[in-house]
PDB file of N, CA and C in Angstrom:
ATOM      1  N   UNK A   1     108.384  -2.402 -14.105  1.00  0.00           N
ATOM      2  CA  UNK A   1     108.175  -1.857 -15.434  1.00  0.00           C
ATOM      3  C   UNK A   1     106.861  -2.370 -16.026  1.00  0.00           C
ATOM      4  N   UNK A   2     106.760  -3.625 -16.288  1.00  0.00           N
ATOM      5  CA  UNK A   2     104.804  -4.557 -16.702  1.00  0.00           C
ATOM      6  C   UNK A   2     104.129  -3.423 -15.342  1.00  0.00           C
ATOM      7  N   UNK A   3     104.343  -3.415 -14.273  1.00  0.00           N
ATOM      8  CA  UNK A   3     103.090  -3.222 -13.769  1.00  0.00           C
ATOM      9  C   UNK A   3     102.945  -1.545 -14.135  1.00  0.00           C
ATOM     10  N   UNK A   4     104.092  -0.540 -14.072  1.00  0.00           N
ATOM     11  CA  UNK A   4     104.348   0.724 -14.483  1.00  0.00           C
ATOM     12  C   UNK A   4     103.401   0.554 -15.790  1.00  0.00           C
ATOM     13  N   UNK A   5     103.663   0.026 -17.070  1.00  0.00           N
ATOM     14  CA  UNK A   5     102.755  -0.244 -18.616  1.00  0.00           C
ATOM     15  C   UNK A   5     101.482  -0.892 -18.028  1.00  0.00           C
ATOM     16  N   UNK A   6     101.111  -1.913 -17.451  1.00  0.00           N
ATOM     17  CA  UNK A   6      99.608  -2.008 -16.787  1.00  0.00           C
ATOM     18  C   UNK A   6      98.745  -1.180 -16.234  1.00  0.00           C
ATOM     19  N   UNK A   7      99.481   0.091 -15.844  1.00  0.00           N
ATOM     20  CA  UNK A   7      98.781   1.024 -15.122  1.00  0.00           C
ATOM     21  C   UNK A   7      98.606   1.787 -16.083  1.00  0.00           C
ATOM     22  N   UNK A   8      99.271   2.218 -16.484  1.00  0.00           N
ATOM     23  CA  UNK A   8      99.400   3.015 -17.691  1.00  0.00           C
ATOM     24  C   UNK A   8      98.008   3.159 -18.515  1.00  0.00           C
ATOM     25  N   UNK A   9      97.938   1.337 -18.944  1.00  0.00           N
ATOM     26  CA  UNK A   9      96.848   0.968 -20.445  1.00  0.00           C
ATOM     27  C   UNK A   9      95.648   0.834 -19.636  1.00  0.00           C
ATOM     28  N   UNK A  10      95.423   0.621 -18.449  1.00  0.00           N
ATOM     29  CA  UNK A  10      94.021   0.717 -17.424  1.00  0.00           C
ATOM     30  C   UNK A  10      94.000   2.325 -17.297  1.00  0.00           C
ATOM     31  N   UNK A  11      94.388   3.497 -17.103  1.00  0.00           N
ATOM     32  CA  UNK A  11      93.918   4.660 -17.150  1.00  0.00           C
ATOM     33  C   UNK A  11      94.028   5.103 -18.127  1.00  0.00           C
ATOM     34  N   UNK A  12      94.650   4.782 -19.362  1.00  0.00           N
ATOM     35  CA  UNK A  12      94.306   5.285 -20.846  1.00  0.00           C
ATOM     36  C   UNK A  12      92.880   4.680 -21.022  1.00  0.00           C
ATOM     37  N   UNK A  13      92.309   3.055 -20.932  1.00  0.00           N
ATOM     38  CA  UNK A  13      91.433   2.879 -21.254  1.00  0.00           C
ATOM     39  C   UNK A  13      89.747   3.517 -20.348  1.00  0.00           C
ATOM     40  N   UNK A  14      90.401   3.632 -19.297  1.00  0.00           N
ATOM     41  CA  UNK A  14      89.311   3.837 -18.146  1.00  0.00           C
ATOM     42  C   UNK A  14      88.867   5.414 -18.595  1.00  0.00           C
ATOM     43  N   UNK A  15      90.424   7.073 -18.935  1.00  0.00           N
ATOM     44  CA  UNK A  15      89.526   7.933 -19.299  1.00  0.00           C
ATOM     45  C   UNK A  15      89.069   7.780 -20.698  1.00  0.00           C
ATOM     46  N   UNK A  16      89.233   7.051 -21.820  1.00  0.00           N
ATOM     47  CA  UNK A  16      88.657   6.634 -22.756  1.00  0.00           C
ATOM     48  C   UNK A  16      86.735   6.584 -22.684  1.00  0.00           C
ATOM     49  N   UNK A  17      87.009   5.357 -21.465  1.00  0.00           N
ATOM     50  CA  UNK A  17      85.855   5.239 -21.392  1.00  0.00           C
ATOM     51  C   UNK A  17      84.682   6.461 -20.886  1.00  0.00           C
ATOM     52  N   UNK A  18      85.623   7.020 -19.692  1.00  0.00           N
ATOM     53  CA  UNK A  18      85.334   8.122 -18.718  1.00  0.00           C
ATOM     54  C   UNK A  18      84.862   9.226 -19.951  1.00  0.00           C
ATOM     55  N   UNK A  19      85.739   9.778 -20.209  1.00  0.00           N
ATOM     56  CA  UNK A  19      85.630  11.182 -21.153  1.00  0.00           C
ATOM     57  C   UNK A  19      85.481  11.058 -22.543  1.00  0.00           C
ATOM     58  N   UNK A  20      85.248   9.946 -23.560  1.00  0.00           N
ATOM     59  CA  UNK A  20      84.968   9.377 -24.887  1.00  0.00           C
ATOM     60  C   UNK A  20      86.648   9.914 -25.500  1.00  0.00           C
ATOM     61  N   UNK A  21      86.821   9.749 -26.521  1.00  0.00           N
ATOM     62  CA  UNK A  21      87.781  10.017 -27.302  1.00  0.00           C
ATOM     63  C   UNK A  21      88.320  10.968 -27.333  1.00  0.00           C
ATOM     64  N   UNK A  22      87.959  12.418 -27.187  1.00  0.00           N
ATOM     65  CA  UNK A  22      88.460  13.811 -27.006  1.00  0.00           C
ATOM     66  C   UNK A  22      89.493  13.910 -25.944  1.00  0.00           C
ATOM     67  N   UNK A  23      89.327  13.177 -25.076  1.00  0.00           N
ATOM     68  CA  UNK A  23      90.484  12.915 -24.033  1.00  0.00           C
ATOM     69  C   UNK A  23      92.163  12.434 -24.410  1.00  0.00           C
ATOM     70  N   UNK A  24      91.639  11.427 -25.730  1.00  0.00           N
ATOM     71  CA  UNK A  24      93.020  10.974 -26.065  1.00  0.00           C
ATOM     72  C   UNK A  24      93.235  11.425 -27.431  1.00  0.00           C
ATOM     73  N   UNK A  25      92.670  12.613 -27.219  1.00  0.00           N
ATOM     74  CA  UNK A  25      93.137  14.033 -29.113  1.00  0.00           C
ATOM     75  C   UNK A  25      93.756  15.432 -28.012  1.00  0.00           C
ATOM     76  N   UNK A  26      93.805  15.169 -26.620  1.00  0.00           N
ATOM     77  CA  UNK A  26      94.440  16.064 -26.036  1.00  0.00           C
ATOM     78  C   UNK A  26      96.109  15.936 -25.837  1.00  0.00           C
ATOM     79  N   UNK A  27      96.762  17.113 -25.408  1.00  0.00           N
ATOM     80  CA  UNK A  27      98.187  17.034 -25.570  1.00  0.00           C
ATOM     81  C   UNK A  27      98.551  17.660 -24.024  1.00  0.00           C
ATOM     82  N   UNK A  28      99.533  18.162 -23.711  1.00  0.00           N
ATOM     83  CA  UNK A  28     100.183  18.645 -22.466  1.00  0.00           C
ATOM     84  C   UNK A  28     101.189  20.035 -22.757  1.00  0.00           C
ATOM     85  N   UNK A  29     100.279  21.191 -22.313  1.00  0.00           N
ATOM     86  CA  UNK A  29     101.484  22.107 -22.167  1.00  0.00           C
ATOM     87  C   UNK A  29     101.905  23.135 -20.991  1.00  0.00           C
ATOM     88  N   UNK A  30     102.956  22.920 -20.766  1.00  0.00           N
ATOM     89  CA  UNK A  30     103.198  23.543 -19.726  1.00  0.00           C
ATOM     90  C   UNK A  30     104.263  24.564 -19.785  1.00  0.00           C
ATOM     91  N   UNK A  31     104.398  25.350 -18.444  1.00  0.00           N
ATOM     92  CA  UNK A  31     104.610  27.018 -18.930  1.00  0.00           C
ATOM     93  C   UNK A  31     105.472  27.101 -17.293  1.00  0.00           C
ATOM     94  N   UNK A  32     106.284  27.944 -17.039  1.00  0.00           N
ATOM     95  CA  UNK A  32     107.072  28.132 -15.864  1.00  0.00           C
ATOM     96  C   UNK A  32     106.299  29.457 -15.094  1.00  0.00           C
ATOM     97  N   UNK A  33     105.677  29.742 -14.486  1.00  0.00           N
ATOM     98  CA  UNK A  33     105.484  31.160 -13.774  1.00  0.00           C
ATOM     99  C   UNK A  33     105.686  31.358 -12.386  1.00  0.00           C
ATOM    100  N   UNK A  34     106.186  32.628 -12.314  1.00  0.00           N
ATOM    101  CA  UNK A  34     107.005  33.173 -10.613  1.00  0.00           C
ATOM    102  C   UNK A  34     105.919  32.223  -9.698  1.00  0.00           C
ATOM    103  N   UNK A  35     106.494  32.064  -8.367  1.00  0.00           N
ATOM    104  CA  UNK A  35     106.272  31.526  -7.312  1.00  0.00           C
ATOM    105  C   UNK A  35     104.982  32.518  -6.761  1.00  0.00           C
ATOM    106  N   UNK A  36     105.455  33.538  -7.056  1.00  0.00           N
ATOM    107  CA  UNK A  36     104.229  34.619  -5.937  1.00  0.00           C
ATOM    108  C   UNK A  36     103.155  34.021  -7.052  1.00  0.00           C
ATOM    109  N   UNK A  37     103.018  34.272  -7.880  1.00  0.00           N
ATOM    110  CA  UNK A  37     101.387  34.153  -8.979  1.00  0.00           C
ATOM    111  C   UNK A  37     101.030  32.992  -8.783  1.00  0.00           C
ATOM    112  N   UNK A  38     101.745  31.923  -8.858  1.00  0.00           N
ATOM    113  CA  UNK A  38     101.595  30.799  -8.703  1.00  0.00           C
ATOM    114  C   UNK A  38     100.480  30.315  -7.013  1.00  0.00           C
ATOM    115  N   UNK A  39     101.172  31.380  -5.995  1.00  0.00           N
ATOM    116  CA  UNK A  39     100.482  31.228  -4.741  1.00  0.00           C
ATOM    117  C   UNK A  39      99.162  32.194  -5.177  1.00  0.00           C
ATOM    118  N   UNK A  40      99.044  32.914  -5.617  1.00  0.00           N
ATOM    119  CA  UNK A  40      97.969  34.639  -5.835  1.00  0.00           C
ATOM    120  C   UNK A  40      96.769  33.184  -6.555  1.00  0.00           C
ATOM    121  N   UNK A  41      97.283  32.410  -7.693  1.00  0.00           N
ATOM    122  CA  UNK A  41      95.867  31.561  -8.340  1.00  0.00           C
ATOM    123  C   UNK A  41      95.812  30.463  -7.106  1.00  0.00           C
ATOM    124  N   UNK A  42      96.394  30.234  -6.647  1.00  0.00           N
ATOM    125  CA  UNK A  42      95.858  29.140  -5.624  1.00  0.00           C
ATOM    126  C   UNK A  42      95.011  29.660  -4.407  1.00  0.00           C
ATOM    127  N   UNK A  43      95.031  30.886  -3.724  1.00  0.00           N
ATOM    128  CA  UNK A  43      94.716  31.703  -3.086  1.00  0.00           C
ATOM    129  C   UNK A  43      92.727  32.316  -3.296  1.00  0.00           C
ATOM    130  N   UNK A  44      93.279  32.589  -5.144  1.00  0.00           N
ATOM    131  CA  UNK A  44      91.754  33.120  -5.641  1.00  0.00           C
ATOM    132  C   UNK A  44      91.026  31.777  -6.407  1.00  0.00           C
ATOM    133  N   UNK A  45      91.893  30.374  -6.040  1.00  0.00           N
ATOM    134  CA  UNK A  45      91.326  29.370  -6.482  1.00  0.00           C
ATOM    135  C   UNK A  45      90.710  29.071  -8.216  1.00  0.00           C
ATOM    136  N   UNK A  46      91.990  29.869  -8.988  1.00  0.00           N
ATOM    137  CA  UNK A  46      91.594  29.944  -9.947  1.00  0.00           C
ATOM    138  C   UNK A  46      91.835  28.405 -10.989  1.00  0.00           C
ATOM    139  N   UNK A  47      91.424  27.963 -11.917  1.00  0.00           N
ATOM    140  CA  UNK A  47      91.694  26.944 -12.939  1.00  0.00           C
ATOM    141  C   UNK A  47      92.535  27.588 -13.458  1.00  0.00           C
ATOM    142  N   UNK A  48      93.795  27.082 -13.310  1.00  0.00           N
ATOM    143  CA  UNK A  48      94.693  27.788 -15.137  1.00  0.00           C
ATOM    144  C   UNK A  48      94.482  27.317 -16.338  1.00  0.00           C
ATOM    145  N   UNK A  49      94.265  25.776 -16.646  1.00  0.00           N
ATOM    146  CA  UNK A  49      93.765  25.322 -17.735  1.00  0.00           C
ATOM    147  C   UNK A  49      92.947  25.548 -18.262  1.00  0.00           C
ATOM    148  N   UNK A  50      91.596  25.999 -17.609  1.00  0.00           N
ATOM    149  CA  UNK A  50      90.417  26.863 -18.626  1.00  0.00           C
ATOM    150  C   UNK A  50      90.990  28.293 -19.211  1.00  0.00           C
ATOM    151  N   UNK A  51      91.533  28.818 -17.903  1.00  0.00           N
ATOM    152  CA  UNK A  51      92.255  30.320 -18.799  1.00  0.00           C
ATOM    153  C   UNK A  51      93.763  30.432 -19.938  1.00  0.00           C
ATOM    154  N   UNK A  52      94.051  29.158 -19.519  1.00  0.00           N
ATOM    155  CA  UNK A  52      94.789  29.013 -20.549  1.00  0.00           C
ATOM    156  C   UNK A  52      94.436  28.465 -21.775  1.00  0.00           C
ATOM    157  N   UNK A  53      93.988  27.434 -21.834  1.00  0.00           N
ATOM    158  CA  UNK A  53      93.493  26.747 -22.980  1.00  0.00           C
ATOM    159  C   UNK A  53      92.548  27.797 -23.773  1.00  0.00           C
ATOM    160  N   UNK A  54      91.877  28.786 -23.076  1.00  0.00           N
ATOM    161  CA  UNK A  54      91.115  30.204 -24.088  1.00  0.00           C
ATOM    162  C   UNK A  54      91.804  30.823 -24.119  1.00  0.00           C
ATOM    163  N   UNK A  55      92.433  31.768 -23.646  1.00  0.00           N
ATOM    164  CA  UNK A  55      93.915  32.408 -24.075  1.00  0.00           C
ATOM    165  C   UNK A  55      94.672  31.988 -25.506  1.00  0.00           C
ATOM    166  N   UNK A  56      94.650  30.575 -25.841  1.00  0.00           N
ATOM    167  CA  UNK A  56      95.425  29.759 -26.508  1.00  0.00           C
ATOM    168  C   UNK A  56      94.844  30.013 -27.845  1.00  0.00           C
ATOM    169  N   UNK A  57      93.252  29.474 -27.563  1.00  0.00           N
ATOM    170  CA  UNK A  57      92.495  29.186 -28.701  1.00  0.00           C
ATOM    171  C   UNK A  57      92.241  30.791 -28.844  1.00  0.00           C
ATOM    172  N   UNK A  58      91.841  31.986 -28.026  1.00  0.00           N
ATOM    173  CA  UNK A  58      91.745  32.877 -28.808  1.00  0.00           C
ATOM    174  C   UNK A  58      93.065  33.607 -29.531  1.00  0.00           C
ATOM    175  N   UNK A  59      94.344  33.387 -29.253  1.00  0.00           N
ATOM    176  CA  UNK A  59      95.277  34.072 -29.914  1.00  0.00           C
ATOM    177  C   UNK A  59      95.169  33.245 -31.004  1.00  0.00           C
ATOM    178  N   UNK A  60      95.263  31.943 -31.383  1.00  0.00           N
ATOM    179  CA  UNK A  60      95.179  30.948 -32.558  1.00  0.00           C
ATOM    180  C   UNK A  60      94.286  31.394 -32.896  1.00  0.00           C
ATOM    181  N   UNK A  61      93.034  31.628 -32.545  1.00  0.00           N
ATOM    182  CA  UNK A  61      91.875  32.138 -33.714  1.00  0.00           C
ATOM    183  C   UNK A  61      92.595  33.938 -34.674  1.00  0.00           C
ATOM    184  N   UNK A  62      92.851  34.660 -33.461  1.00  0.00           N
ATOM    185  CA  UNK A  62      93.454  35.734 -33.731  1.00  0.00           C
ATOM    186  C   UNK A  62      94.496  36.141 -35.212  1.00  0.00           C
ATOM    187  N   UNK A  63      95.475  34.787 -34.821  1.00  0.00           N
ATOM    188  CA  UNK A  63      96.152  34.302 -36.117  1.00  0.00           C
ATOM    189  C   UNK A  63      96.014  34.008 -37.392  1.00  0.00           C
ATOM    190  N   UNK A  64      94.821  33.144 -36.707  1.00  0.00           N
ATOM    191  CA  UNK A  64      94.531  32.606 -38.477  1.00  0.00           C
ATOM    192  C   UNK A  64      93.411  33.683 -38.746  1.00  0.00           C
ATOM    193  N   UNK A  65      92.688  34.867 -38.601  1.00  0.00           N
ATOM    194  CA  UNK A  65      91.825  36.003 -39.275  1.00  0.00           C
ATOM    195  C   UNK A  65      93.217  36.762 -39.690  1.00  0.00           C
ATOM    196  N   UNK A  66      94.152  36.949 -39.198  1.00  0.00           N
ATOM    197  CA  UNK A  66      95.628  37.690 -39.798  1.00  0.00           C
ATOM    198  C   UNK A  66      95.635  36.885 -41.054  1.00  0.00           C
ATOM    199  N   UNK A  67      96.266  35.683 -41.026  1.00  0.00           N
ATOM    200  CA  UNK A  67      96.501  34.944 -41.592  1.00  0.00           C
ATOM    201  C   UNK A  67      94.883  35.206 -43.248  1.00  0.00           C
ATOM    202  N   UNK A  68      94.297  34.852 -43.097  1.00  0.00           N
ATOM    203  CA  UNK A  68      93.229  35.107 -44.040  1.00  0.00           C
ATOM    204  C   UNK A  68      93.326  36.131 -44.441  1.00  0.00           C
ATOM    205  N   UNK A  69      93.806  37.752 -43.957  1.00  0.00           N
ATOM    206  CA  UNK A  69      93.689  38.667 -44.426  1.00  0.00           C
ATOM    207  C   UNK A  69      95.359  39.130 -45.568  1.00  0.00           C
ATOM    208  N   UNK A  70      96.258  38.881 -45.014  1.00  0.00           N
ATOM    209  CA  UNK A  70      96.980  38.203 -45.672  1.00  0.00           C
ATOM    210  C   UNK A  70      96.934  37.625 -47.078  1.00  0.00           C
ATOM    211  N   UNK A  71      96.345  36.843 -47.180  1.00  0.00           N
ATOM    212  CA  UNK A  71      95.839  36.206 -48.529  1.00  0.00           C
ATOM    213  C   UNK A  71      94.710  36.513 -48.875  1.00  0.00           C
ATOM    214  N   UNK A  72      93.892  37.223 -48.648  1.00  0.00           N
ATOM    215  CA  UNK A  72      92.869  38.291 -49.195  1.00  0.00           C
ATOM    216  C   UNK A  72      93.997  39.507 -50.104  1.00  0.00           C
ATOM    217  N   UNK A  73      94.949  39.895 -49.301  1.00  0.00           N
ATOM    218  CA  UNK A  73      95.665  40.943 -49.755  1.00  0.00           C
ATOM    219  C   UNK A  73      96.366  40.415 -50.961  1.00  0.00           C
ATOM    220  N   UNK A  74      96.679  39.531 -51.172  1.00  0.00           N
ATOM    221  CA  UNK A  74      97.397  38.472 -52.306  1.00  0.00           C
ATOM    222  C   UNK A  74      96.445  38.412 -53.587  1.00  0.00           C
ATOM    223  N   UNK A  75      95.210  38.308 -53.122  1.00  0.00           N
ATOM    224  CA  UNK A  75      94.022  37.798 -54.229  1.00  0.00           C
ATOM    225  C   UNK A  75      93.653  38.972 -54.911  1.00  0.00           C
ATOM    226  N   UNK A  76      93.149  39.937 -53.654  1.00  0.00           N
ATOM    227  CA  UNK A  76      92.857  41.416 -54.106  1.00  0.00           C
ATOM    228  C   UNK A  76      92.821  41.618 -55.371  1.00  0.00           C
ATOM    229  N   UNK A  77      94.200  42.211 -56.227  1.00  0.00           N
ATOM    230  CA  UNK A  77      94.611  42.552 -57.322  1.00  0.00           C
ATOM    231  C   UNK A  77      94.235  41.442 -58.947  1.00  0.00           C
ATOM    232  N   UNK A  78      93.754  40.039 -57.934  1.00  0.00           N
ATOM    233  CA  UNK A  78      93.509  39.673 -59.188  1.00  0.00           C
ATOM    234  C   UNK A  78      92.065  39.547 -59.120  1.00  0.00           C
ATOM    235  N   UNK A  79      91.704  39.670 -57.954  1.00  0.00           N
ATOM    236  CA  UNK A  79      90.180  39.094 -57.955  1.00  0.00           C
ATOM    237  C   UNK A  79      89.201  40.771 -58.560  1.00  0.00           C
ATOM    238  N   UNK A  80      89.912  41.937 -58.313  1.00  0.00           N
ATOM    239  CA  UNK A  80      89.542  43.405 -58.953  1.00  0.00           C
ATOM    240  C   UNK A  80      89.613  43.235 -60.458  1.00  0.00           C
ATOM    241  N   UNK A  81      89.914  42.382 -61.098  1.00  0.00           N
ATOM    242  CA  UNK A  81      90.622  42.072 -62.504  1.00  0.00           C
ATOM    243  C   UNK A  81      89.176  41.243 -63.122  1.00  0.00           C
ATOM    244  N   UNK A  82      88.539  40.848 -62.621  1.00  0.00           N
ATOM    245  CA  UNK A  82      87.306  40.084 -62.429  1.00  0.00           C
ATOM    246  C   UNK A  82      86.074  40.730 -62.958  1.00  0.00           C
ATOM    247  N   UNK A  83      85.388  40.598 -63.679  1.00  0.00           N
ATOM    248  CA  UNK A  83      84.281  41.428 -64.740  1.00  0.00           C
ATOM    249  C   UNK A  83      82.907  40.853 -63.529  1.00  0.00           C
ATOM    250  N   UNK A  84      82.145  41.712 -62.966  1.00  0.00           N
ATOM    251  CA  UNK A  84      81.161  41.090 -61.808  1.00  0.00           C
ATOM    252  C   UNK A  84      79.860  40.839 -63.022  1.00  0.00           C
ATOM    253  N   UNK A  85      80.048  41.247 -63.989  1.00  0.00           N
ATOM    254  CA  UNK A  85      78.888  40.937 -64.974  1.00  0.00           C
ATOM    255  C   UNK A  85      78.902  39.702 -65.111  1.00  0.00           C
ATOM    256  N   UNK A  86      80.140  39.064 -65.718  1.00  0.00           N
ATOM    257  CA  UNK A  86      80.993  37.757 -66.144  1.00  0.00           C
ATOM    258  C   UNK A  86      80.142  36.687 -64.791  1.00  0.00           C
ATOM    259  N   UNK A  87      80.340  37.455 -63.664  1.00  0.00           N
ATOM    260  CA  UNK A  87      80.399  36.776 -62.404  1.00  0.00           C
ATOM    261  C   UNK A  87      78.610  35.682 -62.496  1.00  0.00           C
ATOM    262  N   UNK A  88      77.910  37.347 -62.469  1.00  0.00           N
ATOM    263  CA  UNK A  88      76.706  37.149 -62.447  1.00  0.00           C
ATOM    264  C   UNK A  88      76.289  36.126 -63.874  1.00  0.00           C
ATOM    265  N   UNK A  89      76.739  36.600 -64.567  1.00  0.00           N
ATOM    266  CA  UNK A  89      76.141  35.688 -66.186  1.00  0.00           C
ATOM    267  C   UNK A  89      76.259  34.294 -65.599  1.00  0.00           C
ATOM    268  N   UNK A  90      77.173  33.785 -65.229  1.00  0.00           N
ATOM    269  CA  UNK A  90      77.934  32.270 -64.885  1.00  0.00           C
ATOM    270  C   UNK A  90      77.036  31.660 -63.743  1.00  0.00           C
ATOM    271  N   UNK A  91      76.589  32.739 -62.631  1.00  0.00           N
ATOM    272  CA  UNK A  91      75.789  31.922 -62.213  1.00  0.00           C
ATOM    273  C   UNK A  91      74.445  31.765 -62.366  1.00  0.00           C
ATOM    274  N   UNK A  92      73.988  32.423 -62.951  1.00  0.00           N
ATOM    275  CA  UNK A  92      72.629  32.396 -63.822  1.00  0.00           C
ATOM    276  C   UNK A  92      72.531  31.233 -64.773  1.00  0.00           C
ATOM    277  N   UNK A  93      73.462  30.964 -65.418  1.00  0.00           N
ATOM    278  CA  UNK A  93      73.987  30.104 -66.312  1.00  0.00           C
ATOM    279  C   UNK A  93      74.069  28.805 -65.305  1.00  0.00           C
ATOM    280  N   UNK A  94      74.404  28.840 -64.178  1.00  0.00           N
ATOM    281  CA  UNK A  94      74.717  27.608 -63.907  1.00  0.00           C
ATOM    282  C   UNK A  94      73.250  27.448 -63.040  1.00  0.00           C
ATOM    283  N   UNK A  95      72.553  28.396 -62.637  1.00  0.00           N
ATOM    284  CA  UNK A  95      71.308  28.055 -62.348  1.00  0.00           C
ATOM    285  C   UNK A  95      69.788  27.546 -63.031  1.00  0.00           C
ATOM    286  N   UNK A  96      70.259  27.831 -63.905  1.00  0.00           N
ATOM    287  CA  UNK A  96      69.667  26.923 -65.223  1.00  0.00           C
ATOM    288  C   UNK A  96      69.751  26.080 -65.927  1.00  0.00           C
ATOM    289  N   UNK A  97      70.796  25.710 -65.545  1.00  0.00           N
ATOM    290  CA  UNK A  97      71.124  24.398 -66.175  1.00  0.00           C
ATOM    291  C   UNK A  97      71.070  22.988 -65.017  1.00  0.00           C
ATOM    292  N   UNK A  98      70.338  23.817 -63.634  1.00  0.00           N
ATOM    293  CA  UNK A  98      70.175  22.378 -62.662  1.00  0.00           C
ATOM    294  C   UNK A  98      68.713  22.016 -63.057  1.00  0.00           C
TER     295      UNK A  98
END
């Protein structure tokens, strides 16, 4: 068990050192897929972790522009309520006064 935790805190510190800090802001996820695909990426020698990890980040990006539009749709009605004269005066106003 000490030497299991010794090994452990020598390759936490070693990719620390290896890969700087971004290494230990990473997490682990894993996913089950059929046996044949599984042989088909080993075959065309593909990385799954690069295609996954973009896959990931582009549906999460995907989300949160939903997500923003969403609360655009929320604001809409009050932000139309909004005098653009008012808008403009205020910052004229505040550009004169730096």
């Amino acid at each position: 068990m000490l030497v299991s935790f010794a090994v452990e805190t020598f390759l936490s510190y070693f990719f620390v050192l290896l890969f700087g800090e971004k290494m230990t802001q990473c997490v682990t996820v894993s996913t089950k897929i059929p046996k044949q695909l599984k042989e088909k990426i080993q075959r065309f020698k593909i990385k799954p972790s690069k295609i996954l990890r973009k896959a990931l980040e582009d549906e999460v990006a995907r989300r949160e522009v939903e997500e923003l539009k969403e609360e655009i749709k929320k604001l809409k009605p009050i932000l139309e309520k909004v005098n653009m004269d008012d808008i403009v005066k205020s910052i004229r106003e505040d550009r004169e006064n730096r």
